[in-house]
C-alpha atoms as a PDB file:
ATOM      1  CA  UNK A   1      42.168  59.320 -28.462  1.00  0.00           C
ATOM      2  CA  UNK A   2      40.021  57.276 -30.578  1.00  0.00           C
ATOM      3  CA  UNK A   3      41.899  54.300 -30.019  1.00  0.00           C
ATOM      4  CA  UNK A   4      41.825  54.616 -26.137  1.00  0.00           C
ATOM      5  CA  UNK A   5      38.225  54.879 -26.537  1.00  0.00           C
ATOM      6  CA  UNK A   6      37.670  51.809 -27.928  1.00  0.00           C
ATOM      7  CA  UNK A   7      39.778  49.831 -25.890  1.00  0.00           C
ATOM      8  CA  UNK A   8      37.672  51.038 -23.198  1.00  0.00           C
ATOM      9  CA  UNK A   9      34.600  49.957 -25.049  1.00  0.00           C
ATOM     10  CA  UNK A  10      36.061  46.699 -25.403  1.00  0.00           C
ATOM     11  CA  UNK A  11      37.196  46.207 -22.097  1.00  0.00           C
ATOM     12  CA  UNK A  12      33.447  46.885 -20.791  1.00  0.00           C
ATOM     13  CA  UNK A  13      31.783  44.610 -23.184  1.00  0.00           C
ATOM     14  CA  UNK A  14      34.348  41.740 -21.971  1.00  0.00           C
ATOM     15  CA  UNK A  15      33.602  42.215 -18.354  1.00  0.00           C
ATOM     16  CA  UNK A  16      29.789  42.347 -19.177  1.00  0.00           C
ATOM     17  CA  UNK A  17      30.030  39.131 -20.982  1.00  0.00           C
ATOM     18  CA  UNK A  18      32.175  37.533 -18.916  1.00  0.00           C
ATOM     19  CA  UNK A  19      29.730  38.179 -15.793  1.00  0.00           C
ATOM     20  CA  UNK A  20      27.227  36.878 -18.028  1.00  0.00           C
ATOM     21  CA  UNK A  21      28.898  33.867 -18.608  1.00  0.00           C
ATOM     22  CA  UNK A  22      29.361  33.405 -14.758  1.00  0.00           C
ATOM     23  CA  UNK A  23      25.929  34.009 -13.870  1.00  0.00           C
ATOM     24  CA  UNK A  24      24.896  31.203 -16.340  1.00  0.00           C
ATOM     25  CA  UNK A  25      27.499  28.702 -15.029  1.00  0.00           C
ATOM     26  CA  UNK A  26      26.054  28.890 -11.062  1.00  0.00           C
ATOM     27  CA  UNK A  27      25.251  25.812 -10.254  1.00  0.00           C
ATOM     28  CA  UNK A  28      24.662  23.478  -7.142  1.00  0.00           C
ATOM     29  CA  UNK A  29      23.462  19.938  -6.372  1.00  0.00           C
ATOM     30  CA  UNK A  30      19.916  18.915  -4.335  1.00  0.00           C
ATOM     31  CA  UNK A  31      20.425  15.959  -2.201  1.00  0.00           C
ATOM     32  CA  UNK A  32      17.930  14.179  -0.161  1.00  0.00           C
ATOM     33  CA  UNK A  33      16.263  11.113   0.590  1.00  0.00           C
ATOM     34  CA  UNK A  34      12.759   9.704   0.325  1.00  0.00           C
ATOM     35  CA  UNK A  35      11.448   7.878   3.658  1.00  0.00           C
ATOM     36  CA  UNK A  36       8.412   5.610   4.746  1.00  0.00           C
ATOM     37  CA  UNK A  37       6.819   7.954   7.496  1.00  0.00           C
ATOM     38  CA  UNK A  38       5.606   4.426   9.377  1.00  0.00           C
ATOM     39  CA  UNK A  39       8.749   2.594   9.026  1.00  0.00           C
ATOM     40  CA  UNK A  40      11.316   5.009   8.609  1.00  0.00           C
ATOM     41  CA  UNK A  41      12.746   2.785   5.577  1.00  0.00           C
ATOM     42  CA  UNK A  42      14.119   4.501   2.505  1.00  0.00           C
ATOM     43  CA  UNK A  43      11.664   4.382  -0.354  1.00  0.00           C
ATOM     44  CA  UNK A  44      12.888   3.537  -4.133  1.00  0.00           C
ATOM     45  CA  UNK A  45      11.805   3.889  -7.080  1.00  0.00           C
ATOM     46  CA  UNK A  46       9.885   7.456  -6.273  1.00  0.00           C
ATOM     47  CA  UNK A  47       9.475   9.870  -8.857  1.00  0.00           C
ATOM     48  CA  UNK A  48      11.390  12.484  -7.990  1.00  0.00           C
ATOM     49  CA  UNK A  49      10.813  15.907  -9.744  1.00  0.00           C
ATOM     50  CA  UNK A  50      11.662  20.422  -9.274  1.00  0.00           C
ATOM     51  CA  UNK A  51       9.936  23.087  -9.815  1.00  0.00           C
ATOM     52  CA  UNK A  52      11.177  25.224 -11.675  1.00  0.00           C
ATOM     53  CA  UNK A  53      11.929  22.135 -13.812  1.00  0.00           C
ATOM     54  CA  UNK A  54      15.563  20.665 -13.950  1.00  0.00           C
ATOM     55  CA  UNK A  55      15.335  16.527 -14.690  1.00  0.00           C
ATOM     56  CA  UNK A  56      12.937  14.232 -13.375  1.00  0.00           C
ATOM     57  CA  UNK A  57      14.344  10.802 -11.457  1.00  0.00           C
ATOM     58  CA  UNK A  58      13.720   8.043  -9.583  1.00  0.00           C
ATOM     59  CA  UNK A  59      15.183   7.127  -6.211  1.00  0.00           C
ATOM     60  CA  UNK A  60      17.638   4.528  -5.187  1.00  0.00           C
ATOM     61  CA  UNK A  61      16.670   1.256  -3.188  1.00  0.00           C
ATOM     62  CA  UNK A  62      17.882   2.825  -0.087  1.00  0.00           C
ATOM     63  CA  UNK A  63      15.929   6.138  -0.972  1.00  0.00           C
ATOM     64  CA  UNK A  64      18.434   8.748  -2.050  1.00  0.00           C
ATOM     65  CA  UNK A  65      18.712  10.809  -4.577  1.00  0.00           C
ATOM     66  CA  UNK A  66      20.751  13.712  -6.607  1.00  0.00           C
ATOM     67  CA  UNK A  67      20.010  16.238  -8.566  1.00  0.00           C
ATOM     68  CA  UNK A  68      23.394  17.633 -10.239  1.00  0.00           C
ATOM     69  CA  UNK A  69      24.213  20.844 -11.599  1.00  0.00           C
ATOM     70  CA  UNK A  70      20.310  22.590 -10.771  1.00  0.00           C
ATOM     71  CA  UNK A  71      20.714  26.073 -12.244  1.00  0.00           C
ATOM     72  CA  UNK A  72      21.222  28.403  -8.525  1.00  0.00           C
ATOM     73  CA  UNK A  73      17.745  29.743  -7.327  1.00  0.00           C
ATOM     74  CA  UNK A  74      14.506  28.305  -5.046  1.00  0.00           C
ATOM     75  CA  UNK A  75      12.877  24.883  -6.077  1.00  0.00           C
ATOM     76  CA  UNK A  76      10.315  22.992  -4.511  1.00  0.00           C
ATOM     77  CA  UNK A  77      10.784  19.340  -4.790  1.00  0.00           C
ATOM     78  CA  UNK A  78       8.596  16.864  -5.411  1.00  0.00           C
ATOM     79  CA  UNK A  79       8.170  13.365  -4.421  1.00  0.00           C
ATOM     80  CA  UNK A  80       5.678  10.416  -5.892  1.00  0.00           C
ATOM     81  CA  UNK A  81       4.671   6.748  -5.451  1.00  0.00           C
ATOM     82  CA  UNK A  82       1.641   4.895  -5.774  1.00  0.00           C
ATOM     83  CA  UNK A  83       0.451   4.024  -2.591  1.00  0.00           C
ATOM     84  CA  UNK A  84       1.739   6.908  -0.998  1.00  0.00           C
ATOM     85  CA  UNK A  85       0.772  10.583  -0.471  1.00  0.00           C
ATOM     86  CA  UNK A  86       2.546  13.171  -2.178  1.00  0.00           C
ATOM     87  CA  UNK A  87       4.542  15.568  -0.410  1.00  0.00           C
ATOM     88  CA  UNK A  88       7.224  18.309  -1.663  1.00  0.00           C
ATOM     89  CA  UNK A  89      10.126  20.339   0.128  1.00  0.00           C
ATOM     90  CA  UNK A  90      11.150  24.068  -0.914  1.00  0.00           C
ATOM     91  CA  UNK A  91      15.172  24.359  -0.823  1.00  0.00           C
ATOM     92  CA  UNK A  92      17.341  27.487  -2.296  1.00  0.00           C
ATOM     93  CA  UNK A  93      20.753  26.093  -4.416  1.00  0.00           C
ATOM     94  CA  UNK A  94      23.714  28.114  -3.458  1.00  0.00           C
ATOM     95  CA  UNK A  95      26.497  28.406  -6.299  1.00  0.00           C
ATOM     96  CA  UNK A  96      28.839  25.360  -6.294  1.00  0.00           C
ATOM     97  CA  UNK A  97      27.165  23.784  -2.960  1.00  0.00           C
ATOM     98  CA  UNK A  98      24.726  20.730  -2.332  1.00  0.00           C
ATOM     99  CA  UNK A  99      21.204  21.300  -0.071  1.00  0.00           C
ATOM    100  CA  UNK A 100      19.181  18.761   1.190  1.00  0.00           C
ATOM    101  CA  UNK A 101      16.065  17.994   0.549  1.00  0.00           C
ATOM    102  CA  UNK A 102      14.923  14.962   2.358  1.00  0.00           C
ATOM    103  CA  UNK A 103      11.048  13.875   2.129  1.00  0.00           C
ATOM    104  CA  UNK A 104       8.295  11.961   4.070  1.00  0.00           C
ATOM    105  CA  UNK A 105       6.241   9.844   2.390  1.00  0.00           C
ATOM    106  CA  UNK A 106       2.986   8.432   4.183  1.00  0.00           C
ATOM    107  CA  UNK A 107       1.606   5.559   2.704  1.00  0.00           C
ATOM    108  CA  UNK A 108      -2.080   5.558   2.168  1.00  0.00           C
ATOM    109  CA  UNK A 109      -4.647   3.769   4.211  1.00  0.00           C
ATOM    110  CA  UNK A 110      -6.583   0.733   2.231  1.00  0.00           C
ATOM    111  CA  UNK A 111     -10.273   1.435   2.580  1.00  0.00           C
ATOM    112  CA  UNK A 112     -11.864  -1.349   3.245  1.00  0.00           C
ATOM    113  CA  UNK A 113     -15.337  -2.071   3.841  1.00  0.00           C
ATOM    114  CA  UNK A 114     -16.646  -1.889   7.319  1.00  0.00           C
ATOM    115  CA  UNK A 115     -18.006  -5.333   7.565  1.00  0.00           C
ATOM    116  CA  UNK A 116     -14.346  -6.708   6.898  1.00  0.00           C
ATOM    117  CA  UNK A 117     -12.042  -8.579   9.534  1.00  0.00           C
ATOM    118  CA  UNK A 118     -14.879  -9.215  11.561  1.00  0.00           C
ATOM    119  CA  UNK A 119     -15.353 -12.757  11.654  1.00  0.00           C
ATOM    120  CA  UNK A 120     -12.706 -15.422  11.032  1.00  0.00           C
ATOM    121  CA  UNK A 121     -13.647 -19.308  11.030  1.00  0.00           C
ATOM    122  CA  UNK A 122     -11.534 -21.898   9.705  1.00  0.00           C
ATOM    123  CA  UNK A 123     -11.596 -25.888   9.168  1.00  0.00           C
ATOM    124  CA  UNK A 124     -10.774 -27.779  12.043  1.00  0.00           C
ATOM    125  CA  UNK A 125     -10.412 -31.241  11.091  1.00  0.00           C
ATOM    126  CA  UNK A 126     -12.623 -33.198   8.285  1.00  0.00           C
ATOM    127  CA  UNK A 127     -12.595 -36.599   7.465  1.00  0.00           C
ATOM    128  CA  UNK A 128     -14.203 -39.177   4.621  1.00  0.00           C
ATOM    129  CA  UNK A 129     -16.860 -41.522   6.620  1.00  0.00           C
ATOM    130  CA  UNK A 130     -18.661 -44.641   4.980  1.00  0.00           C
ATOM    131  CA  UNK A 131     -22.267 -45.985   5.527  1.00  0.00           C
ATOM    132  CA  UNK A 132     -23.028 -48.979   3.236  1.00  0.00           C
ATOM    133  CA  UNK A 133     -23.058 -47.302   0.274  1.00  0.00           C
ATOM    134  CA  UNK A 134     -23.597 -43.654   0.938  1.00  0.00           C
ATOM    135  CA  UNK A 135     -20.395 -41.494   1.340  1.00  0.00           C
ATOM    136  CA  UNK A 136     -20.231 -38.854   3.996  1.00  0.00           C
ATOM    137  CA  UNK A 137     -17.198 -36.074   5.159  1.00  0.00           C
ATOM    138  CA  UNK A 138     -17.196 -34.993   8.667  1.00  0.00           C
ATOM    139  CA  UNK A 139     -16.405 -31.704   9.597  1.00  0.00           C
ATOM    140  CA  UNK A 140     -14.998 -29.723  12.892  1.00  0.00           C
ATOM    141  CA  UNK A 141     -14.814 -25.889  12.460  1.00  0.00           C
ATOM    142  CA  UNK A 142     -14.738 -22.883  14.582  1.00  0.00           C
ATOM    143  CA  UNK A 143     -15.361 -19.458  14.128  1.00  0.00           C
ATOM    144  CA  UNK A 144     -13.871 -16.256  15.923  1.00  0.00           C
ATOM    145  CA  UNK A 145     -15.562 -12.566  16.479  1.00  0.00           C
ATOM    146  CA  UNK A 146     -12.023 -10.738  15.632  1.00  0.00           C
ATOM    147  CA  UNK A 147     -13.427  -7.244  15.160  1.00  0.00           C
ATOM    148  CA  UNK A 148     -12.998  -4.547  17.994  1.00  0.00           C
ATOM    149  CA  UNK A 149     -16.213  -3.215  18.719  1.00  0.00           C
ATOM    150  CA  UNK A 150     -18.566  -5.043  16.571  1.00  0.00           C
ATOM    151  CA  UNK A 151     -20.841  -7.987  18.572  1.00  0.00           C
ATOM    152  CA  UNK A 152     -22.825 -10.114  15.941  1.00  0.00           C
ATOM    153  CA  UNK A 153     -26.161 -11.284  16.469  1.00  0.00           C
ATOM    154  CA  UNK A 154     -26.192 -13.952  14.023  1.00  0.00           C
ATOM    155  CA  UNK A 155     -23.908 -15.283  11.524  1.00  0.00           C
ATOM    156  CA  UNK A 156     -23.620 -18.310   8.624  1.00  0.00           C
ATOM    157  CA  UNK A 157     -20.544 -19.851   6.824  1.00  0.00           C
ATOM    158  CA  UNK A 158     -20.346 -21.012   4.049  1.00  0.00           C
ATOM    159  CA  UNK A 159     -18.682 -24.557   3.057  1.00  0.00           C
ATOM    160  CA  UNK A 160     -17.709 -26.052  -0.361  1.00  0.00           C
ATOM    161  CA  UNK A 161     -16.840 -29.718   0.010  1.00  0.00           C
ATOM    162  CA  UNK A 162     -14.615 -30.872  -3.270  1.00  0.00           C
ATOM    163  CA  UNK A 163     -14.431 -33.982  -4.511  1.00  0.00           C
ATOM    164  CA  UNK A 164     -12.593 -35.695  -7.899  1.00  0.00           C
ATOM    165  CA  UNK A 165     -16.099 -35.467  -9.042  1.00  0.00           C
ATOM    166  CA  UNK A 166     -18.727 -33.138  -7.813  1.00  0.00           C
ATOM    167  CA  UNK A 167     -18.496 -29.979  -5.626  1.00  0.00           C
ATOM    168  CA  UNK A 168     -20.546 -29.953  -2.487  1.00  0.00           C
ATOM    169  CA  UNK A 169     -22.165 -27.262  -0.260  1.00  0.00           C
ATOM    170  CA  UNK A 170     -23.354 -26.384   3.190  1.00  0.00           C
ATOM    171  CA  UNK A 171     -24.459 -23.769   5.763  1.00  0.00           C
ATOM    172  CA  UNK A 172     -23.955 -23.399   8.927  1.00  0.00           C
ATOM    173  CA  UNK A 173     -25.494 -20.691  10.771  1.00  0.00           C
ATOM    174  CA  UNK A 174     -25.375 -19.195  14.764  1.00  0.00           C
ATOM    175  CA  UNK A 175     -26.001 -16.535  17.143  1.00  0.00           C
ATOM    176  CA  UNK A 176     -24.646 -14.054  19.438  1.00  0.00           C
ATOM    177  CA  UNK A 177     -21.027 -13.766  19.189  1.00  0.00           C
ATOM    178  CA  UNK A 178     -19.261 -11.300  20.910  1.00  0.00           C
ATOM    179  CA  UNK A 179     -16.397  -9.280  20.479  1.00  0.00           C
ATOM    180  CA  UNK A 180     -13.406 -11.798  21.179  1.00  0.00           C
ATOM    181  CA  UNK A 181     -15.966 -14.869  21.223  1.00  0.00           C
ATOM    182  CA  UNK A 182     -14.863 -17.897  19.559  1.00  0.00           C
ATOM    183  CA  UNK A 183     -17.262 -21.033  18.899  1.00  0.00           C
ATOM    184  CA  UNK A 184     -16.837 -24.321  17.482  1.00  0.00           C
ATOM    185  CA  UNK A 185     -19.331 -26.849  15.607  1.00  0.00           C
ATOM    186  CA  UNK A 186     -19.763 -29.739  13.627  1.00  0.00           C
ATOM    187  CA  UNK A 187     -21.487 -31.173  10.783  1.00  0.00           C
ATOM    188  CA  UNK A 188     -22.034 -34.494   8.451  1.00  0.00           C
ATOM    189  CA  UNK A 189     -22.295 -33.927   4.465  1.00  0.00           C
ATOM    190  CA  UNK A 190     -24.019 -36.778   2.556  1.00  0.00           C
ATOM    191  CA  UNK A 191     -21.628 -36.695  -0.774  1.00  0.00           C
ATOM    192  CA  UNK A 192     -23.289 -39.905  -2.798  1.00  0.00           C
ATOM    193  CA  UNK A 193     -21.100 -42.180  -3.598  1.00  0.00           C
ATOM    194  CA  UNK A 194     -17.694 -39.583  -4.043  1.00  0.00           C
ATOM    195  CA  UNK A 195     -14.415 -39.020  -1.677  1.00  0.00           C
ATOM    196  CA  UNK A 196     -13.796 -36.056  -0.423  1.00  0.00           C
ATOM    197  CA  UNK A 197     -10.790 -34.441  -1.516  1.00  0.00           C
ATOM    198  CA  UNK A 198     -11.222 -30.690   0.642  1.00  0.00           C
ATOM    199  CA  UNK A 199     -13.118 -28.534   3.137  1.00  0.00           C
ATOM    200  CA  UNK A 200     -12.710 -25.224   2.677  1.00  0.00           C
ATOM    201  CA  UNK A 201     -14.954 -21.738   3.783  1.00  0.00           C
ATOM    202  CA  UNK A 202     -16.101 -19.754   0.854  1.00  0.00           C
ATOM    203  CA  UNK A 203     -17.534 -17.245   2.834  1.00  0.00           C
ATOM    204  CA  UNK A 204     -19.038 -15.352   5.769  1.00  0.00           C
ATOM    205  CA  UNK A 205     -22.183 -13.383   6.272  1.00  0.00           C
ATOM    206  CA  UNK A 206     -23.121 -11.977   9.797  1.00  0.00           C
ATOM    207  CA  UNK A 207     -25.390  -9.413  10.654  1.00  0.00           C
ATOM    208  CA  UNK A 208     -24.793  -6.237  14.355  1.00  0.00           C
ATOM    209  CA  UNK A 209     -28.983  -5.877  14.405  1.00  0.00           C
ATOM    210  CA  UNK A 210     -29.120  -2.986  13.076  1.00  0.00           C
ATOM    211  CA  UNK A 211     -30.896  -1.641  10.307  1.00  0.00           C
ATOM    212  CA  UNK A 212     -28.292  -2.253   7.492  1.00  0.00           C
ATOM    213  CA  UNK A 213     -27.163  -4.881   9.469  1.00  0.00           C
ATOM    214  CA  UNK A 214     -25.563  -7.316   6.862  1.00  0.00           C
ATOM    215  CA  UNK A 215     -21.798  -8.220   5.648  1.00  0.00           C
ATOM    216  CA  UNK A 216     -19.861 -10.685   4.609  1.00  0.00           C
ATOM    217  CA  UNK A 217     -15.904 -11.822   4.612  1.00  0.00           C
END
């Protein structure tokens, strides 16, 4: 009687430890992809991590990823780049089966300053010019009101001339420019006795007429 006893005892502690033993080998793979939300392009090289914790990697090129063998239960996954916004998915792991878990990623907006992309001038044409001994460059530019909604009351750019030798400098200033308003001008440089090698803008300043009117480019 004894003996039957403890072959029953034995029997029960078996099946208890082998459900055990099942429980702790339920496993099942998270799938998914990481995606530009502008583009719709895969995104790699995200940082891809659970939680509850499993293992932390990074996407593919295309945007995919696995996670293998996550223990069976809820997650939330997590997804992040730099220059993107975070964002996470919740999926549940069945035993032995693979759930997606595909994520958005919306890149983040550059703030720039207000005064930017408002006016855009550029070189024309310059050219070296000689008058008995004195050097000059002559130069053709234009400038452009780009922004959208911004009209400019009065603006200057600024020129550096190079040379092999010395660096030179002007200003050139106008008025009223309006939204999608493009002008052009001119303007002779004495530059001594020296060739010029360049014309290029260094900079912008404009101001709306308002109060805190000023900005540059």
């Amino acid at each position: 009687m004894k003996a039957v006893l403890i072959q029953a005892v034995l029997v029960l502690l078996l099946v208890s430890c082998a459900k055990d033993s099942v429980g702790v080998d339920e496993y099942g793979n998270i799938q998914g992809r990481v995606i530009d939300s502008e583009t719709g392009e895969g995104i790699g090289s995200v940082n891809v991590t659970t939680t509850p914790p499993t293992v932390a990697i990074l996407s593919e090129n295309d945007g995919s990823f696995t996670i293998s063998e996550a223990p069976v239960g809820s997650y939330t996954v997590q997804a992040r780049k730099p220059g993107y916004i975070n964002n996470s998915v919740s999926v549940t792991v069945g035993e032995w089966k693979s759930v997606r878990a595909d994520l958005l990623l919306e890149p983040e907006e550059e703030e720039l300053p207000a005064e930017n992309n408002v006016l855009q001038a550029n070189v024309s044409s310059w050219y070296n010019a000689q008058s008995g001994d004195s050097s000059f460059v002559e130069v053709e530019y234009s400038i452009e009101n780009i922004s959208e909604r911004t009209d400019v009351s009065e603006y200057e750019i600024y020129f550096e001339i190079e040379t092999g030798g010395e660096t030179f400098y002007f200003d050139a200033a106008g008025t009223d420019l309006k939204v999608d308003q493009k002008s052009f001008g001119e303007f002779r440089k004495y530059i001594r006795s020296e060739t010029a090698s360049d014309v290029i803008i260094d900079n912008t300043w404009f101001s709306d007429g308002s109060e805190d009117d000023s900005g540059s480019n």
